[in-house]
Every structure is written in C-alpha cells, then in structure tokens.
N, C-alpha and C. Protein backbone atom coordinates (compact mmCIF):
# COMPACT_ATOMS: atom_id res chain seq x y z
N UNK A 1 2.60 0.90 12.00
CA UNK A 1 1.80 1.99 12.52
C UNK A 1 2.03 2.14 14.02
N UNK A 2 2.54 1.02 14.38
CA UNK A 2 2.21 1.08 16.69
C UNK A 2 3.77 2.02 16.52
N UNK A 3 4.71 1.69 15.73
CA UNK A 3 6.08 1.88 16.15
C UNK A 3 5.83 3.35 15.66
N UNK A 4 5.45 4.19 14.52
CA UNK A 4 5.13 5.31 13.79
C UNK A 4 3.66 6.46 14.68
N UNK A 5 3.06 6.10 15.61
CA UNK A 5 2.07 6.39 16.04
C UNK A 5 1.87 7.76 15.68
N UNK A 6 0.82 8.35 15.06
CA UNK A 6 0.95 9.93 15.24
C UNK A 6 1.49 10.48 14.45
N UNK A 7 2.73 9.94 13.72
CA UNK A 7 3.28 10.48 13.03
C UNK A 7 2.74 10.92 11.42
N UNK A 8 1.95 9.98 10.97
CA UNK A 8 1.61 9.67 10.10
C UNK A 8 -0.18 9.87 9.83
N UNK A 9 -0.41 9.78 8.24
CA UNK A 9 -2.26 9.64 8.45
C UNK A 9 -2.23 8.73 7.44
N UNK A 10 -2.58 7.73 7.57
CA UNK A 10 -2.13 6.33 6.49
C UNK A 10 -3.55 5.85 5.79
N UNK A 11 -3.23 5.78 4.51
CA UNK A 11 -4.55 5.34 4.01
C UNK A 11 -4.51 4.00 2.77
N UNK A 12 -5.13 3.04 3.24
CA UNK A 12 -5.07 1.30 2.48
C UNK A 12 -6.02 1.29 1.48
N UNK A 13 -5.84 1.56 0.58
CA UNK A 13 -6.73 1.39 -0.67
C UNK A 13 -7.01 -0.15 -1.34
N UNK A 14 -8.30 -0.25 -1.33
CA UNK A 14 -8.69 -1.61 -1.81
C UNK A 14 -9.25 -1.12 -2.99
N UNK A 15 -9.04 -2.20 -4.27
CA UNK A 15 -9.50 -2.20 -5.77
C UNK A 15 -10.58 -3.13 -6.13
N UNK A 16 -11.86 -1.99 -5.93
CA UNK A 16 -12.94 -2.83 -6.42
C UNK A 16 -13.29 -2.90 -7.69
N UNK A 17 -13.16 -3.90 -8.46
CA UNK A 17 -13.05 -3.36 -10.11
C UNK A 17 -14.63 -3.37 -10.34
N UNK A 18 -14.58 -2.93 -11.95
CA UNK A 18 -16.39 -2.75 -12.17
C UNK A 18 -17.03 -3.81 -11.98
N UNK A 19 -18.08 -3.37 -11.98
CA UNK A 19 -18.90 -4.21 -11.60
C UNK A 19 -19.24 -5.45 -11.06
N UNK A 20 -18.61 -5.30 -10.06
CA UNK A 20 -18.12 -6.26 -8.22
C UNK A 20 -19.47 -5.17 -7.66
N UNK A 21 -20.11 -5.92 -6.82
CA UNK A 21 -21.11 -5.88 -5.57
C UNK A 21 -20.07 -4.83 -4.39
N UNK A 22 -20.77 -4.35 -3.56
CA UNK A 22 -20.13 -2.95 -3.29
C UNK A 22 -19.56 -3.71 -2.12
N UNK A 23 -19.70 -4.78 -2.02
CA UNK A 23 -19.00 -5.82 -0.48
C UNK A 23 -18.07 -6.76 -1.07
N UNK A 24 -17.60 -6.43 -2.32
CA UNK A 24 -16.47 -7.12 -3.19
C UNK A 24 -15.29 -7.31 -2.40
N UNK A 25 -14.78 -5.93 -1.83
CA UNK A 25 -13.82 -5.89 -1.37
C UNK A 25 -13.70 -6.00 0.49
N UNK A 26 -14.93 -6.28 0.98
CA UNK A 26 -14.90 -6.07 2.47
C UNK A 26 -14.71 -7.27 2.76
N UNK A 27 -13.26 -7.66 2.99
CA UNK A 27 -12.60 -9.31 3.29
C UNK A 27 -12.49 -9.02 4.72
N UNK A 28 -11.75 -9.98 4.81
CA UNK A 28 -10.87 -10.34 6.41
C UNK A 28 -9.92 -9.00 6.25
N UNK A 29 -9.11 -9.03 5.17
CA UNK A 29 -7.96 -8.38 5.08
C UNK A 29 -8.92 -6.47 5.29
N UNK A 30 -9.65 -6.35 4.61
CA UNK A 30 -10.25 -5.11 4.68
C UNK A 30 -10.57 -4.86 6.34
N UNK A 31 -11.35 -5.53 7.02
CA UNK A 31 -11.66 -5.56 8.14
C UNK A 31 -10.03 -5.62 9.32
N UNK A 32 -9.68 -6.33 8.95
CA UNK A 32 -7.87 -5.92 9.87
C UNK A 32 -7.31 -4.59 9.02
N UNK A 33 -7.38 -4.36 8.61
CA UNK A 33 -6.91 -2.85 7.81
C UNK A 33 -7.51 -1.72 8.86
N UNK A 34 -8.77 -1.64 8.55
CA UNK A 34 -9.30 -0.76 9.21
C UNK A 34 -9.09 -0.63 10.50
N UNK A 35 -9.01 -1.95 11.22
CA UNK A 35 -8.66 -2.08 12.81
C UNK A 35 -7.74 -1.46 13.27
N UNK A 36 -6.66 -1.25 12.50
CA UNK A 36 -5.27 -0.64 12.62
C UNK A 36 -5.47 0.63 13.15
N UNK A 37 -4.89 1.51 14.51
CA UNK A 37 -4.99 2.92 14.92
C UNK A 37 -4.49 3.93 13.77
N UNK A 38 -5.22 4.97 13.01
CA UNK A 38 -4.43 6.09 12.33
C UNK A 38 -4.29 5.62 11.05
N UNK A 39 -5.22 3.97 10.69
CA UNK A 39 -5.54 3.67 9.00
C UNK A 39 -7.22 3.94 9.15
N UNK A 40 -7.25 4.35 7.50
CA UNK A 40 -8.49 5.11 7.13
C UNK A 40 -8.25 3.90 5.84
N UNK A 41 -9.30 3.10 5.80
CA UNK A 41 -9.71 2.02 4.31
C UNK A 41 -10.58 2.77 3.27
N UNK A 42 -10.16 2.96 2.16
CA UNK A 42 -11.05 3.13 1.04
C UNK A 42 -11.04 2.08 -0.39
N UNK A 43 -12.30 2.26 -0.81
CA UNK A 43 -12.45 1.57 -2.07
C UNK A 43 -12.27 2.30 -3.22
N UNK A 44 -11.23 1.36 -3.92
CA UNK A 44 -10.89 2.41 -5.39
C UNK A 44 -11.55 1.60 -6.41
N UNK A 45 -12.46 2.39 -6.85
CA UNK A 45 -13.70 2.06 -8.10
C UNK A 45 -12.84 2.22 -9.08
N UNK A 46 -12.81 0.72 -9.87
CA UNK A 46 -11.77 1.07 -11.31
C UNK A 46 -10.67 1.05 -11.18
N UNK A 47 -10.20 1.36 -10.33
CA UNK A 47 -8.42 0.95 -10.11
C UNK A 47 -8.00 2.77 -10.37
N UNK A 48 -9.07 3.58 -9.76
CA UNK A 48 -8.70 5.23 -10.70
C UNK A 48 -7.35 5.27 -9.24
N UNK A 49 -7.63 4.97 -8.12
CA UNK A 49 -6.40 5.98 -7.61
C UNK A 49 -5.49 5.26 -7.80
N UNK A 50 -5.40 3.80 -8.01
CA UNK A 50 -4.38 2.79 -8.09
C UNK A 50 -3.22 3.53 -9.41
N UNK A 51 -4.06 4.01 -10.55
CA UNK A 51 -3.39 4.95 -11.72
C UNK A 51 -2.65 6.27 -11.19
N UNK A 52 -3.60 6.96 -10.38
CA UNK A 52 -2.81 8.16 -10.00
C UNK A 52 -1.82 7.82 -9.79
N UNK A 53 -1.29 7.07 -8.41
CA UNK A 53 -0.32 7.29 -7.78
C UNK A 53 0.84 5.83 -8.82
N UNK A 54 0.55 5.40 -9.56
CA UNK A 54 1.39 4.65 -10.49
C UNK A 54 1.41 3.32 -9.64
N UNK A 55 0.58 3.09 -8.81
CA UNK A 55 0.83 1.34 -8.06
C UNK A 55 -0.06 0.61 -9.54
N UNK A 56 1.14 -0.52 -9.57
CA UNK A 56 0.79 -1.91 -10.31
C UNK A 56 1.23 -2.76 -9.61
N UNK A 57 1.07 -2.63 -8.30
CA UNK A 57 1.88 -4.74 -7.50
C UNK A 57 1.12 -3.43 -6.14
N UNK A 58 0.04 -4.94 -5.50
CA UNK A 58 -0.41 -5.10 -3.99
C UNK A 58 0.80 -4.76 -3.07
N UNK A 59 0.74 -3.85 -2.14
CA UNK A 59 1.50 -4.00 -1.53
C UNK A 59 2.69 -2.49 -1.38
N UNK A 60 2.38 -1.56 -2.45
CA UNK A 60 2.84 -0.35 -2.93
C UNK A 60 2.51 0.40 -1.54
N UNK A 61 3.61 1.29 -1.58
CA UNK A 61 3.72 1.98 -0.21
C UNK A 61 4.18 3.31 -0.52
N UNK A 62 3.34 4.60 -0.12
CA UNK A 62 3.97 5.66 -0.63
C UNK A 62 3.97 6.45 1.00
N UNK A 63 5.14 7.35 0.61
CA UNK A 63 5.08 8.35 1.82
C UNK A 63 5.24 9.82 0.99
N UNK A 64 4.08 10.78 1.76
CA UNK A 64 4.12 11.88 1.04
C UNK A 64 4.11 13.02 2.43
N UNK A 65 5.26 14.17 1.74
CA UNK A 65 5.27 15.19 3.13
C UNK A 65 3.69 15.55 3.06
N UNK A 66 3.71 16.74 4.18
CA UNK A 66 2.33 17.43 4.35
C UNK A 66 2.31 18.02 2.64
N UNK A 67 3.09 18.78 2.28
CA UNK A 67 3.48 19.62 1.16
C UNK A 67 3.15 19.04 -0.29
N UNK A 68 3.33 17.25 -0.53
CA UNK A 68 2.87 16.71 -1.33
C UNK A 68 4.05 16.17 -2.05
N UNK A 69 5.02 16.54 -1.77
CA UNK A 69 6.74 16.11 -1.99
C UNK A 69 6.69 14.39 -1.54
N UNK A 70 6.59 14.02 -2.62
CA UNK A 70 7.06 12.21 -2.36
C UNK A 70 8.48 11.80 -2.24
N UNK A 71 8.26 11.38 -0.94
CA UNK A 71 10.06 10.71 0.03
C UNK A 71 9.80 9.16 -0.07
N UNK A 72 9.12 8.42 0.26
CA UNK A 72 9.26 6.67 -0.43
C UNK A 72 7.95 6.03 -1.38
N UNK A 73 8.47 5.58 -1.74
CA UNK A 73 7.75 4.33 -2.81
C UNK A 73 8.28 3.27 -2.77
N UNK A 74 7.39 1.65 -3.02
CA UNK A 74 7.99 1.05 -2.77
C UNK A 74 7.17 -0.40 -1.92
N UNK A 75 7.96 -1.08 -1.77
CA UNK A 75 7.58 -2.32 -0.38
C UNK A 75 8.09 -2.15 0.88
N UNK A 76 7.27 -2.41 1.82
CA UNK A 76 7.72 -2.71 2.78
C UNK A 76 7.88 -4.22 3.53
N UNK A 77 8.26 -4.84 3.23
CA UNK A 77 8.22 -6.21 2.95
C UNK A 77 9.71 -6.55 2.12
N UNK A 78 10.00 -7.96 2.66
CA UNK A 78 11.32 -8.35 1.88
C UNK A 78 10.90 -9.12 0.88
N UNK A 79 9.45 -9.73 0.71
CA UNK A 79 8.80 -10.94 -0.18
C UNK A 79 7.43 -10.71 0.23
N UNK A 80 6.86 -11.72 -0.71
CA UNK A 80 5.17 -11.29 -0.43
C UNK A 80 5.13 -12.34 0.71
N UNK A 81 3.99 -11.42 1.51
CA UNK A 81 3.73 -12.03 2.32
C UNK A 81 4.69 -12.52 4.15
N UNK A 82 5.31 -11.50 3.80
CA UNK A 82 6.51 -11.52 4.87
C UNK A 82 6.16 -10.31 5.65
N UNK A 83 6.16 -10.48 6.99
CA UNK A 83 6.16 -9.05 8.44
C UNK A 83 8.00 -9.32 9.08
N UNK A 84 7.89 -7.90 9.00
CA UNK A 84 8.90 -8.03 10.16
C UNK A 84 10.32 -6.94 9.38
N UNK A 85 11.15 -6.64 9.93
CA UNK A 85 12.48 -5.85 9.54
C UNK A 85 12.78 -5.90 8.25
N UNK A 86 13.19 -5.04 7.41
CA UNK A 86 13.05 -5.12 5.99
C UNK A 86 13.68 -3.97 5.62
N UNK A 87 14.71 -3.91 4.17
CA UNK A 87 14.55 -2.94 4.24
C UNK A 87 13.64 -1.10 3.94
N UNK A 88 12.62 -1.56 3.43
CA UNK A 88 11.81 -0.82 2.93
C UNK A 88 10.95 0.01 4.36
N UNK A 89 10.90 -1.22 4.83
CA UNK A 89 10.16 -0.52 6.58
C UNK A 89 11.04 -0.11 7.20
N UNK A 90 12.69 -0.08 7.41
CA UNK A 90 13.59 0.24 7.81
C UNK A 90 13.48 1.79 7.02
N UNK A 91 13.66 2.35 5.51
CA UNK A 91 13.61 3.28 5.32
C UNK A 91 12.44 3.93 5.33
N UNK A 92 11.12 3.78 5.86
CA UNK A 92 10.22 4.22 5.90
C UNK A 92 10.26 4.89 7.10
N UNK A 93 10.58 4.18 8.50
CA UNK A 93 10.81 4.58 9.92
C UNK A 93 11.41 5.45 10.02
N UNK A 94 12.45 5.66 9.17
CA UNK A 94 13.85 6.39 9.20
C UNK A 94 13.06 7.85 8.94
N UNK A 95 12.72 7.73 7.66
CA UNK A 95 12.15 8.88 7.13
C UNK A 95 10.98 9.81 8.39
N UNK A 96 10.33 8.86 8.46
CA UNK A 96 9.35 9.39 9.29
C UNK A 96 10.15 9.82 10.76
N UNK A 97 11.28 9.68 11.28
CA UNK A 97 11.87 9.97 12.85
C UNK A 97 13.10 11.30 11.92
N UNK A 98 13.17 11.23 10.88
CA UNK A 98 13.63 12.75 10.30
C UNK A 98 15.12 12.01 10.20
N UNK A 99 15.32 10.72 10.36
CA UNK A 99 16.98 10.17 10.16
C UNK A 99 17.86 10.23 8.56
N UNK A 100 16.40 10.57 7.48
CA UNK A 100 16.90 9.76 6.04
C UNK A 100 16.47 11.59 5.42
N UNK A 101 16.82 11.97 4.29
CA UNK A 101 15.89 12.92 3.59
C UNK A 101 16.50 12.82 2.09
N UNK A 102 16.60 12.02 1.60
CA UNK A 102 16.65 11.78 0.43
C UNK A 102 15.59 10.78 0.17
N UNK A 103 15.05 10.55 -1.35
CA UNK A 103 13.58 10.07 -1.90
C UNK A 103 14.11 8.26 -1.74
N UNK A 104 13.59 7.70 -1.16
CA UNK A 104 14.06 6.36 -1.39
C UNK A 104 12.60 5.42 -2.23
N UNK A 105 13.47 4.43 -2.62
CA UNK A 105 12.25 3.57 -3.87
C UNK A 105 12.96 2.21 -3.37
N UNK A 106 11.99 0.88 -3.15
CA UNK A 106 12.66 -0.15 -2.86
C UNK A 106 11.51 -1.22 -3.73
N UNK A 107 12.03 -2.12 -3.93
CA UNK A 107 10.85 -2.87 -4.81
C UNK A 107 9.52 -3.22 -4.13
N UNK A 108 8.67 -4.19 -4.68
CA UNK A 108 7.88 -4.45 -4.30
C UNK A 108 7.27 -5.77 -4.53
N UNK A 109 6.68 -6.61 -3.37
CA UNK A 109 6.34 -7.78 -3.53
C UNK A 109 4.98 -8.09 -3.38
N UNK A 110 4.20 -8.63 -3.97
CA UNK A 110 2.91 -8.69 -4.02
C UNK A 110 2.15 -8.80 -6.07
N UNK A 111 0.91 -8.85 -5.84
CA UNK A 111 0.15 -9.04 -6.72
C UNK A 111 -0.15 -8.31 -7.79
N UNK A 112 -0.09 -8.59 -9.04
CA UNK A 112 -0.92 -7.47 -10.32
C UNK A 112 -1.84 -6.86 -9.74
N UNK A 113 -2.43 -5.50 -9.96
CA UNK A 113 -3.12 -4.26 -9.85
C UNK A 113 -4.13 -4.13 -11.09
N UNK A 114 -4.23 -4.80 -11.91
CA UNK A 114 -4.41 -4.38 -13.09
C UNK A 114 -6.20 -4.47 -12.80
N UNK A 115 -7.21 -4.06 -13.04
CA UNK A 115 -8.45 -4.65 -13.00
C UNK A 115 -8.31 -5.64 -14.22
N UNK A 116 -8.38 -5.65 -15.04
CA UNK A 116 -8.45 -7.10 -16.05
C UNK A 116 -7.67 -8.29 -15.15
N UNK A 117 -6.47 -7.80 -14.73
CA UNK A 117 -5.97 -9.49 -14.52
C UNK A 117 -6.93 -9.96 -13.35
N UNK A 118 -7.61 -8.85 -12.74
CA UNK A 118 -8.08 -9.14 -11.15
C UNK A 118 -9.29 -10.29 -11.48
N UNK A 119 -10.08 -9.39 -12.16
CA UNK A 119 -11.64 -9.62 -12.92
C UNK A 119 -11.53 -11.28 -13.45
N UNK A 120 -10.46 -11.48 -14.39
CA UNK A 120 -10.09 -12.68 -14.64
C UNK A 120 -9.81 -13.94 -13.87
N UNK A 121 -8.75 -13.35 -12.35
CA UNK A 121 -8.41 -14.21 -11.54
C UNK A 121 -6.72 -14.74 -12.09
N UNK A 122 -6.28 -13.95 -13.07
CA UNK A 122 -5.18 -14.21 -13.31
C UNK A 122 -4.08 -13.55 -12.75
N UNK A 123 -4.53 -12.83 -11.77
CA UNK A 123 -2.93 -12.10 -11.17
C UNK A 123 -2.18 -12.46 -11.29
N UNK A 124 -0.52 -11.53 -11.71
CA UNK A 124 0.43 -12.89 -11.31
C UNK A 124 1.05 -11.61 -9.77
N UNK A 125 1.70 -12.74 -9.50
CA UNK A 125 2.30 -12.36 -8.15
C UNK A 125 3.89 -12.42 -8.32
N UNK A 126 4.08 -11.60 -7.49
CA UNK A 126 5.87 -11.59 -7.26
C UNK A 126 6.26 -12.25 -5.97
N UNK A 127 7.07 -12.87 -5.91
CA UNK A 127 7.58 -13.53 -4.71
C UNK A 127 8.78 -12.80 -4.42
C-alpha cells in the first residue's frame, strides 16, 4: 500500500463464521489491517463475500478496474507467511503503474476459507 499510495481503494475481508461473538474476528491481525493508509476492514458473515469473489485460501488478492474488469487474482506472497518481492506483488505493482495489461493469476499461499474447516479448527494451510 506505502509503495501503491492513492492508487488504489483496498479492502481486507475477515470471515466471521456463524455464530462467533461479533469480536470473533477483531485480532491483532484485524487491528494492523485497518492501520494500513487507504485499507477499509470488513467482516464477512458466513463466508458470503468470500463465495462471491471465489477466495478459498487466506491470503487471495484481487485487483479490479474502476469498471469492474478483473486484472489479478491470486497471492501476493511467495509462501505463507512471507513479506517482501514476489512475484505476485511484482505483478500487482506493475498493473497498478499501467506497465502489465493482460489478466494475471498467481497462486496462493495461506489457509482454508471454508467456514466448516474454520468452525472446526481444522484448516489446512498451504505452505
């Protein structure tokens, strides 16, 4: 976001599944989310927007023009749990400074989405 400033209106969706207490999801991680300049945090009741937009793994990254035309999906991250140069944040930057204009998709590293596996505590994770 510091390197993208402006460019963008970015929004971090947290999955509060049913019937979780409405502070289910207000972690550490929720609270540094929000801190971020030009991120807006919301709670997705049910996992409904997690369905719209087809994320099943933490960590899903979409870029959409003003128009609604989707240019990435994907990770930004090389592994879970990794910051720093990648290529997924590499084509994300790109896109956004007008360098790339073809749809790019790069995998993704992070956790099941599912509300059952959540509810359970069985996520599995991708490394």
């Amino acid at each position: 976001m510091a390197r993208c400033r402006g460019r963008l209106s970015a929004h971090v969706i947290f999955i509060r599944p049913a019937g979780t207490a409405e502070d289910w999801i207000q972690t550490d991680l929720w609270r540094k989310a929000s801190a971020i300049p030009g991120v807006t945090v919301h709670a997705d009741d049910a996992d409904v927007e997690a369905r719209n937009f087809h994320a099943e793994t933490s960590g899903h990254t979409a870029l959409y023009e003003p128009n609604g035309r989707l240019l990435f999906q994907g990770g930004i991250t090389i592994s879970r749990g990794h910051s720093g140069d990648n290529p997924g944040r590499s084509a994300l930057v790109a896109l956004l400074e007008h360098k790339l204009s073809n749809q790019i998709k790069t995998p993704i590293f992070g956790c099941s989405l599912s509300e059952v596996e959540i509810q359970r505590g069985v996520s599995e994770c991708k490394p």
